[in-house]
Protein backbone atom coordinates (compact mmCIF):
# COMPACT_ATOMS: atom_id res chain seq x y z
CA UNK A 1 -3.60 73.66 -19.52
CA UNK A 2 -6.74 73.79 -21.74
CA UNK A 3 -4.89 71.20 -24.01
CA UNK A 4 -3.85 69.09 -21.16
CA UNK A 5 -8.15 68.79 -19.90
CA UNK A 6 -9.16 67.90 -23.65
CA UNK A 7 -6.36 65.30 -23.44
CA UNK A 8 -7.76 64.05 -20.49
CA UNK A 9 -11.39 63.96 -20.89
CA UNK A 10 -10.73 62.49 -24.57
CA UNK A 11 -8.76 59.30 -23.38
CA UNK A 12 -11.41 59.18 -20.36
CA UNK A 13 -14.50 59.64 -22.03
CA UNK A 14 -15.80 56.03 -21.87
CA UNK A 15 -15.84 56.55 -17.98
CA UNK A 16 -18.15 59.19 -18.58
CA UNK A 17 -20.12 57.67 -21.12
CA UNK A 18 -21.03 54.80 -18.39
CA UNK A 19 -20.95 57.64 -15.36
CA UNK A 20 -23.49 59.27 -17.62
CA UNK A 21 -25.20 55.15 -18.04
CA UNK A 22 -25.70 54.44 -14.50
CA UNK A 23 -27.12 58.07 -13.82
CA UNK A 24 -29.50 57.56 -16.30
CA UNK A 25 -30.42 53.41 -15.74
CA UNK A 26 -30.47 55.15 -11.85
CA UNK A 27 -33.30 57.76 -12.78
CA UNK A 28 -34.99 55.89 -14.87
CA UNK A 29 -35.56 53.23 -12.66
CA UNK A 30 -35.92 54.82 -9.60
CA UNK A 31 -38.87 57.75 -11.16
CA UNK A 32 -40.53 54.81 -13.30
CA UNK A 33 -39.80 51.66 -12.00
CA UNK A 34 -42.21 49.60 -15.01
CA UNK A 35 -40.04 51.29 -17.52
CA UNK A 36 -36.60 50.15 -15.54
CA UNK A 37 -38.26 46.39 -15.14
CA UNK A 38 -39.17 46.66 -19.12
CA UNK A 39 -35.53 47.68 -19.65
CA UNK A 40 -33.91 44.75 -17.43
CA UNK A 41 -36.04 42.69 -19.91
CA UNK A 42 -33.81 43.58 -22.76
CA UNK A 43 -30.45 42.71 -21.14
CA UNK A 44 -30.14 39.27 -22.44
CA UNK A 45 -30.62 41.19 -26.18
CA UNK A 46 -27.77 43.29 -25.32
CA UNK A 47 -25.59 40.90 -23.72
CA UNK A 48 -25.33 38.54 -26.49
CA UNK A 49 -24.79 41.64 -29.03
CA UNK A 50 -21.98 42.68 -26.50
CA UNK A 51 -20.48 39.26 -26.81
CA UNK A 52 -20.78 38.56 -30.41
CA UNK A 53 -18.86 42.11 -31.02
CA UNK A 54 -16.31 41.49 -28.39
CA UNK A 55 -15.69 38.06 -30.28
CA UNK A 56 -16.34 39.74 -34.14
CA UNK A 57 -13.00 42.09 -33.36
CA UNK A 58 -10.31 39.29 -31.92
CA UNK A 59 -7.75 39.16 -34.62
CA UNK A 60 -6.83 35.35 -34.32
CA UNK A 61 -3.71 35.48 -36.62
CA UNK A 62 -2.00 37.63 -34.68
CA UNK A 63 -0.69 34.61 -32.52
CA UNK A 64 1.99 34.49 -35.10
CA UNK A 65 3.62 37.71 -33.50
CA UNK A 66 4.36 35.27 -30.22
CA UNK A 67 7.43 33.87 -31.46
CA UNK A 68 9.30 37.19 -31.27
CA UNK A 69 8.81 37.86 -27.28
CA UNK A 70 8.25 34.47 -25.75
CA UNK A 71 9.92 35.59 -22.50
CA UNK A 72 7.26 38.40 -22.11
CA UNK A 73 4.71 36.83 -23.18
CA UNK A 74 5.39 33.96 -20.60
CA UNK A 75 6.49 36.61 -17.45
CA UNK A 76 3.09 38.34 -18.58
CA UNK A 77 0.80 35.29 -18.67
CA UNK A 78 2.68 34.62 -15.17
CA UNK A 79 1.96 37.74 -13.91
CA UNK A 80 -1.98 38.11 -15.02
CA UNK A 81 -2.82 34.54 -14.20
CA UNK A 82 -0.51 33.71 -10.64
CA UNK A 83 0.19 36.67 -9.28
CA UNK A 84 -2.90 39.51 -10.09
CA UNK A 85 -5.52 36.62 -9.55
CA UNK A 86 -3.81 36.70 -5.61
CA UNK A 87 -3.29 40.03 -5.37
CA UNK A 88 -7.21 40.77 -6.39
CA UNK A 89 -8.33 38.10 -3.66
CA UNK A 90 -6.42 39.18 -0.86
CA UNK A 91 -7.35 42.67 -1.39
CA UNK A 92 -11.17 41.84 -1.92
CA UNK A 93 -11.58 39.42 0.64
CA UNK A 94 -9.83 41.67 3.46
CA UNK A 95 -12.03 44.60 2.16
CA UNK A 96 -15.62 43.11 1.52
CA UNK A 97 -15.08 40.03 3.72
CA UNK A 98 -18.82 41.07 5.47
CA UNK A 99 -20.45 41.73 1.94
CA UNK A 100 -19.68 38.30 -0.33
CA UNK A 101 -21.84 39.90 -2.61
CA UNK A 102 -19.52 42.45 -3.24
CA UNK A 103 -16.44 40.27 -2.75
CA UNK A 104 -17.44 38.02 -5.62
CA UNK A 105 -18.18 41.15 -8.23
CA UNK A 106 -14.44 42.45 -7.36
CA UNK A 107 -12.64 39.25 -7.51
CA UNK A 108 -13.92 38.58 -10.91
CA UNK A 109 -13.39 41.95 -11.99
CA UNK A 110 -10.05 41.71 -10.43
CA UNK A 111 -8.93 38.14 -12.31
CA UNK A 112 -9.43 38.78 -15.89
CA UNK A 113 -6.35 40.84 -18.13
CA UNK A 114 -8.26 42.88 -20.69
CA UNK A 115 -8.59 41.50 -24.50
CA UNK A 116 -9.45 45.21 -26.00
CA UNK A 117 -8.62 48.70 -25.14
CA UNK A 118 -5.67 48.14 -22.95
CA UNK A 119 -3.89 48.29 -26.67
CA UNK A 120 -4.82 51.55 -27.24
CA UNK A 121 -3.64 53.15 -24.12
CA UNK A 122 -0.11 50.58 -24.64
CA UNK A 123 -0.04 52.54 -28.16
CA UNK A 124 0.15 56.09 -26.48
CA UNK A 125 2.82 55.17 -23.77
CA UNK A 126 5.08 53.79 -27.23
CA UNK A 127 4.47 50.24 -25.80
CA UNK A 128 4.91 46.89 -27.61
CA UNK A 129 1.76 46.90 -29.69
CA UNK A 130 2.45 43.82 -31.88
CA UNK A 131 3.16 41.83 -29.23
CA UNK A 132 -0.01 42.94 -27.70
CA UNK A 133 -1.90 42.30 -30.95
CA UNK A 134 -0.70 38.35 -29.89
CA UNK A 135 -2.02 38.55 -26.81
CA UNK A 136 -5.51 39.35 -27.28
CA UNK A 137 -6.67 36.04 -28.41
CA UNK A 138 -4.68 34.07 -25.50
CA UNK A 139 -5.63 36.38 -22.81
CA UNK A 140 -9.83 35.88 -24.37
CA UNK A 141 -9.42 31.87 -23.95
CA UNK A 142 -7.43 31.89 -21.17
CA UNK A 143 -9.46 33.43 -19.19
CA UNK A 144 -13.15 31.80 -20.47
CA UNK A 145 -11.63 28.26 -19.04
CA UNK A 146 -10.12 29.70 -15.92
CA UNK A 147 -13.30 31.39 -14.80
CA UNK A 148 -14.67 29.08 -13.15
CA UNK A 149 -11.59 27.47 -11.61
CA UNK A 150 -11.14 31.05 -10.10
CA UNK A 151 -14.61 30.98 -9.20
CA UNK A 152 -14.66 27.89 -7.29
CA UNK A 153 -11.02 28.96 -5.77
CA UNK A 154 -11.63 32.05 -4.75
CA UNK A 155 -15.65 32.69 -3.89
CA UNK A 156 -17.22 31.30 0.01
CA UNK A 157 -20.08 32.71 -2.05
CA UNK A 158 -23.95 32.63 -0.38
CA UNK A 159 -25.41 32.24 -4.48
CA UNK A 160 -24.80 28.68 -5.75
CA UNK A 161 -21.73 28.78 -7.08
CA UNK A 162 -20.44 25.44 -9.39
CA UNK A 163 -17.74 24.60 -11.77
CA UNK A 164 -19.53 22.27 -13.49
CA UNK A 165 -22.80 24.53 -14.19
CA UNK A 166 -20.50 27.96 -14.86
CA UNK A 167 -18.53 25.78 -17.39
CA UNK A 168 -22.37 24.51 -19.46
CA UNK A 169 -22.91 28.15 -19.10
CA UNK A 170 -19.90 29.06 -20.42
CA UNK A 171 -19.91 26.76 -23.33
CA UNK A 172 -23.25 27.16 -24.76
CA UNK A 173 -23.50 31.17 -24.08
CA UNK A 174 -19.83 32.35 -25.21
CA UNK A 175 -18.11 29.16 -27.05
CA UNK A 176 -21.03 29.27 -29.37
CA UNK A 177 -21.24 32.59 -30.18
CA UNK A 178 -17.20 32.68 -30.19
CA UNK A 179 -17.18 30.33 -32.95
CA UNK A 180 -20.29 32.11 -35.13
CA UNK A 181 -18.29 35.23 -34.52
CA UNK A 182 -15.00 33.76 -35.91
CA UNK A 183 -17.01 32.45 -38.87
CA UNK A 184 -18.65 35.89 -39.72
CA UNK A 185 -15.16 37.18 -38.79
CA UNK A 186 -12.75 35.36 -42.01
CA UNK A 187 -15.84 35.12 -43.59
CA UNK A 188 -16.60 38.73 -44.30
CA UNK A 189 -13.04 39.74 -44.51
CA UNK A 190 -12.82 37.13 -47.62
CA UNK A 191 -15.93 38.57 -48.97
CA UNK A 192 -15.35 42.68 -48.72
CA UNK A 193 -11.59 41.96 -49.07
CA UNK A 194 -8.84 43.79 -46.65
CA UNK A 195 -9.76 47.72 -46.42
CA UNK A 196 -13.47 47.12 -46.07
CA UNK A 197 -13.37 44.78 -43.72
CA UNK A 198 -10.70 47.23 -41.63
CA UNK A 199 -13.34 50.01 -41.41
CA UNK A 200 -16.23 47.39 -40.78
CA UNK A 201 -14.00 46.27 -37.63
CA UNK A 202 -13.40 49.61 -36.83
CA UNK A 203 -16.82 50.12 -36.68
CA UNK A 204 -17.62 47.22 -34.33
CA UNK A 205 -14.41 48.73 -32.27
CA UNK A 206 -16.06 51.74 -31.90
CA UNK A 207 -19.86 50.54 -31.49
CA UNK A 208 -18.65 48.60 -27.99
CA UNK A 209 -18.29 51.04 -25.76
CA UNK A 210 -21.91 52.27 -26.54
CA UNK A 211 -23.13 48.90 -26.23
CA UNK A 212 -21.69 48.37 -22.46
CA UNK A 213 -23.44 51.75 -21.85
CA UNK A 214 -26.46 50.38 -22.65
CA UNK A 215 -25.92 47.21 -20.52
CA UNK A 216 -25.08 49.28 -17.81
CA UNK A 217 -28.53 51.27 -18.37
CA UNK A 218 -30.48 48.36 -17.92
CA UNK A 219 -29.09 46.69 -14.93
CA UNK A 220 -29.13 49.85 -12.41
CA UNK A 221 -32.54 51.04 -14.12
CA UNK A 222 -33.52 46.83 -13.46
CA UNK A 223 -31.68 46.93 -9.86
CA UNK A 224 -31.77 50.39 -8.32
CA UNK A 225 -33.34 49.42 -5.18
CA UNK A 226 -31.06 46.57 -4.20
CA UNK A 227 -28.21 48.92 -5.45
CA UNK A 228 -29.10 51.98 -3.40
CA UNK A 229 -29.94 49.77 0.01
CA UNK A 230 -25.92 48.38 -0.46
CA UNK A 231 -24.50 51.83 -1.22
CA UNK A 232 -22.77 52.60 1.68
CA UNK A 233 -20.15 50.13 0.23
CA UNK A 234 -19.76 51.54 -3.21
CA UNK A 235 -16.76 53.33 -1.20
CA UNK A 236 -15.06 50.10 -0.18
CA UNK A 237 -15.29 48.43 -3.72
CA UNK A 238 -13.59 51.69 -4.71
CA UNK A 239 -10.93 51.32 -2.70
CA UNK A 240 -10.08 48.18 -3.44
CA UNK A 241 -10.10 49.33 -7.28
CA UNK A 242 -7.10 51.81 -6.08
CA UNK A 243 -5.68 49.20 -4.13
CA UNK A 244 -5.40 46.78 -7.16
CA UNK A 245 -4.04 49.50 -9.12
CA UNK A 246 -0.71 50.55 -7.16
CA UNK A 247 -0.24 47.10 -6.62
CA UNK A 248 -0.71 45.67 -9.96
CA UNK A 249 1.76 49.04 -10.60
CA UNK A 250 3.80 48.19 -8.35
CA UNK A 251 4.38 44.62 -9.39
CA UNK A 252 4.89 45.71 -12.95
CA UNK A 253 7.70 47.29 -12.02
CA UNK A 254 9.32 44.81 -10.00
CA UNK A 255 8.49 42.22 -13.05
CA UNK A 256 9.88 44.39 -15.69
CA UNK A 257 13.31 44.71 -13.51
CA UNK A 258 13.96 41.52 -12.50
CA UNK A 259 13.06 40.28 -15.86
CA UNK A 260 15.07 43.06 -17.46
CA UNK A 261 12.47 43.61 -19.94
CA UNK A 262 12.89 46.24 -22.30
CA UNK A 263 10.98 49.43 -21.90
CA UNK A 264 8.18 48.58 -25.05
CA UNK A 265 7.59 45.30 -22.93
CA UNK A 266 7.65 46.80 -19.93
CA UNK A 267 4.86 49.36 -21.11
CA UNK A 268 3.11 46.45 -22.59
CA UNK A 269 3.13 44.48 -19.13
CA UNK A 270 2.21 47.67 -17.07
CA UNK A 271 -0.91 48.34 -19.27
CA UNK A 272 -2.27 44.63 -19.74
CA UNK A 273 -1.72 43.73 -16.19
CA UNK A 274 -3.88 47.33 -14.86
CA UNK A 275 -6.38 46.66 -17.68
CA UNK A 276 -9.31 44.41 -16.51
CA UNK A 277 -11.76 42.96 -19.13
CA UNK A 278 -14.83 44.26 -17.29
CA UNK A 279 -17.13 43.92 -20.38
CA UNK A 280 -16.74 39.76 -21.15
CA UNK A 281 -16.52 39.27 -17.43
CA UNK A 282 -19.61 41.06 -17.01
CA UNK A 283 -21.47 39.04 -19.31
CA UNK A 284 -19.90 35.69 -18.33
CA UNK A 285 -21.47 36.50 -14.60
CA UNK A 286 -24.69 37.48 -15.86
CA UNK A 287 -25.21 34.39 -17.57
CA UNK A 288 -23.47 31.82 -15.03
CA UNK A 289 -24.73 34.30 -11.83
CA UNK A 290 -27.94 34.98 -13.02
CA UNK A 291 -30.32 37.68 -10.40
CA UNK A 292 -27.09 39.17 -9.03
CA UNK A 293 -27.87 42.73 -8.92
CA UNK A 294 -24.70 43.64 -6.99
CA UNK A 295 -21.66 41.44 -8.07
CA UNK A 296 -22.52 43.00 -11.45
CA UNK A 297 -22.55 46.54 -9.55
CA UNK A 298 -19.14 45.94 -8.09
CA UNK A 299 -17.83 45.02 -11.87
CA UNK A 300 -19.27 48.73 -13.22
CA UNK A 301 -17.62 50.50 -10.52
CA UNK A 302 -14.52 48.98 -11.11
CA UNK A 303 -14.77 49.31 -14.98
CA UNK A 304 -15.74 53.35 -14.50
CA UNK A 305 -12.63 53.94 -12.46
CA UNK A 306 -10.52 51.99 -14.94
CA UNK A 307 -10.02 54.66 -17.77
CA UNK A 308 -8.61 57.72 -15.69
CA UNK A 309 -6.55 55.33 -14.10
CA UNK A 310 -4.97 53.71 -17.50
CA UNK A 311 -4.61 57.60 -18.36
CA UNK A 312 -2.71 58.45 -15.78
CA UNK A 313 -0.50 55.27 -15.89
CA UNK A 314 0.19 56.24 -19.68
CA UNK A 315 1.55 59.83 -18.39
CA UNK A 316 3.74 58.13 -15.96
CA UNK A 317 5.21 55.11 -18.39
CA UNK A 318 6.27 58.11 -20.87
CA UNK A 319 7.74 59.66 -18.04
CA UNK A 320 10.11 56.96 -17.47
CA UNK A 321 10.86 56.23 -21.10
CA UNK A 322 11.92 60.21 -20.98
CA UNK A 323 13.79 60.11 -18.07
CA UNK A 324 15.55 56.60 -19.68
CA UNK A 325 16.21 58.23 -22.95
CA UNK A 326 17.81 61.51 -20.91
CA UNK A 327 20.52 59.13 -18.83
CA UNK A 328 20.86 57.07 -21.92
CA UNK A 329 21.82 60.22 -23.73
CA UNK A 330 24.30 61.43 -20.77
CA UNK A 331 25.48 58.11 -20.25
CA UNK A 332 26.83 58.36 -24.08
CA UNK A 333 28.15 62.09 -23.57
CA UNK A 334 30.55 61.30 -20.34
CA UNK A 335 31.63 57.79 -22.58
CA UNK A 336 32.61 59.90 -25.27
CA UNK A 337 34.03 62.38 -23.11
CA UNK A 338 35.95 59.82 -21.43
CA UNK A 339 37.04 58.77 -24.60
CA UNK A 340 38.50 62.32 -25.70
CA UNK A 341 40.74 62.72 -22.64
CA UNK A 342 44.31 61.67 -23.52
C-alpha cells in the first residue's frame, strides 16, 4: 500500500508542484500585492523561456517513424483534431455558457493534443512510444495553425477575438522562436555530439515543469483578485475537466475497436487524446489574449487535474493489456486442447 502512494504521488508530482504554484502566486499576491504586480512583470521573461524550451526538446526527425503506422497516425490526427475539438466545445459551452471568460480558457485547453509528457505516461502503460516520438512534431504545428481557426470557430467571446491578429501573434511570438530553437537544437547536437546533447535535452526535459510553476506563480500572484471574485466557478471548469476525460476515454475506446487497432496503438491513442498541451496553449493565449486573468485560470485548473488523471488512465490501460494477455493465453490452451482430443 505504501508502495502503491509513492507510485502515485511520483507520477503526480507535477500537479503538486503547480498546486503548491498557485498557493504560493495566491499568498503572495494577496498579503503583498506590489510584490505580486512586480512578479506579473516578469511573465513575458518566463513565457518566452517556456517556449524556447518547449521548442529546444521537439525531436524533428522522428517524423521518419510515420511510415510504419499511417492508419493510427491518421485515426489519431482524426480523433484529436474532429472529434476532441467538438467534444471540448459542447461540454464547455453547455457548462460555462454564462461565464465566456471561462468558456474560452476551457475550450482552448480542451483543443490542443499534448506534444510532451503524454509519452511518458504512453511508456508506462507499454504503449507505442516510437510512433509517439512521430507525433510530437505534427501534433506542435498542427495545432499553432489551427489555433486560431478554433478560436474564431468556437469562442462568442466578449475580448476581441481575430484570426488575423492571433495568427501575427502567433508568427512573430512562437514561429520565431520555433525556428531559433530548431537552430540551437541540430546545432548543439553537431557541436557536443550524441550523448551530450542527450543529457543537455534531458535537462531542458526536466527544467519545464519548474518553469510552468513559475508561470503559474506569477499570474495568480498578478491576478488574485479577479481570480478569487470568479471562484465560485473553479467547480464548474472542474467538471468539465472530468467530463472531457471519460469522454475523450470513452471515445478512445470506441476508436481503437472499430479501427481494430492493436493494443500499443490503442494505449498510444488513449494517452495522446486525454493529454492536453496546457503549457504552449497557455503561452499562445497570453500573447494573442493579452490581460486575461481568467481564461489563463481555467487552462491551470485544467492542467493541475491532468496528471492524476493520466495516472489513473495508465493503471486502467495495463489492466486491459492483462486481462488481453490472460484470454489470449486461454484462448491458446482450449485450441490446443481441442487439438489433443481424438
Amino acid at each position: 500500500m505504501l508502495t502503491a502512494f509513492r507510485n502515485a504521488v511520483h507520477a503526480s508530482w507535477i500537479s503538486l508542484l503547480l498546486m503548491g504554484s498557485i498557493l504560493a502566486g495566491a499568498g503572495v499576491g494577496h498579503q503583498w500585492p506590489a510584490v505580486g504586480e512586480a512578479l506579473g512583470g516578469q511573465v513575458d521573461r518566463t513565457l518566452l523561456t517556456l517556449v524556447g524550451l518547449l521548442f529546444f526538446g521537439v525531436r524533428f526527425e522522428a517524423v521518419a517513424r510515420l511510415r510504419g503506422g499511417l492508419r493510427a497516425i491518421g485515426l489519431i490526427l482524426l480523433a484529436n483534431y474532429l472529434f476532441v475539438p467538438a467534444i471540448g466545445y459542447a461540454i464547455a459551452s453547455v457548462l460555462l455558457a454564462g461565464q465566456p471568460l471561462f468558456m474560452i480558457g476551457l475550450m482552448i485547453y480542451f483543443m490542443s493534443p499534448c506534444t510532451d509528457w503524454f509519452l511518458g505516461f504512453t511508456r508506462l502503460a507499454r504503449g507505442n512510444v516510437a510512433l509517439g516520438t512521430a507525433l510530437i512534431p505534427v501534433n506542435m504545428v498542427a495545432q499553432l495553425l489551427l489555433y486560431p481557426v478554433y478560436l474564431h470557430l468556437f469562442t462568442r467571446s466578449p475580448v476581441e477575438v481575430e484570426a488575423g491578429i492571433i495568427g501575427e501573434t502567433v508568427l512573430h511570438w512562437f514561429f520565431a522562436p520555433l525556428a531559433i530553437a530548431v537552430l540551437a537544437h541540430y546545432g548543439l547536437r553537431r557541436l557536443l555530439g550524441e550523448t551530450r546533447f542527450a543529457r543537455l535535452l534531458h535537462r531542458a526535459d526536466q527544467a519545464t515543469p519548474w518553469v510552468i510553476a513559475l508561470l503559474v506563480l506569477e499570474i495568480f500572484a498578478a491576478n488574485i483578485g479577479v481570480i478569487v471574485e470568479h471562484r465560485a466557478v473553479f467547480a464548474w471548469v472542474l467538471l468539465g475537466v472530468f467530463l472531457f476525460f471519460v469522454a475523450t476515454f470513452l471515445l478512445g475506446e470506441g476508436i481503437s475497436r472499430l479501427g481494430r487497432l492493436d493494443y500499443p496503438e490503442h494505449a498510444l491513442l488513449t494517452m495522446n487524446i486525454a493529454a492536453r498541451n496546457a503549457p504552449l496553449m497557455l503561452a499562445v493565449t497570453m500573447a494573442a489574449l493579452p490581460g486575461q486573468p481568467l481564461v489563463y485560470a481555467a487552462l491551470v485548473i485544467g492542467m493541475l487535474v491532468e496528471f492524476p488523471h493520466l495516472t489513473v488512465l495508465q493503471r486502467v490501460l495495463l489492466g486491459q493489456r492483462r486481462r488481453g494477455a490472460s484470454a489470449s493465453h486461454s484462448s491458446v490452451g482450449h485450441t490446443r486442447g481441442a487439438i489433443r482430443i481424438p
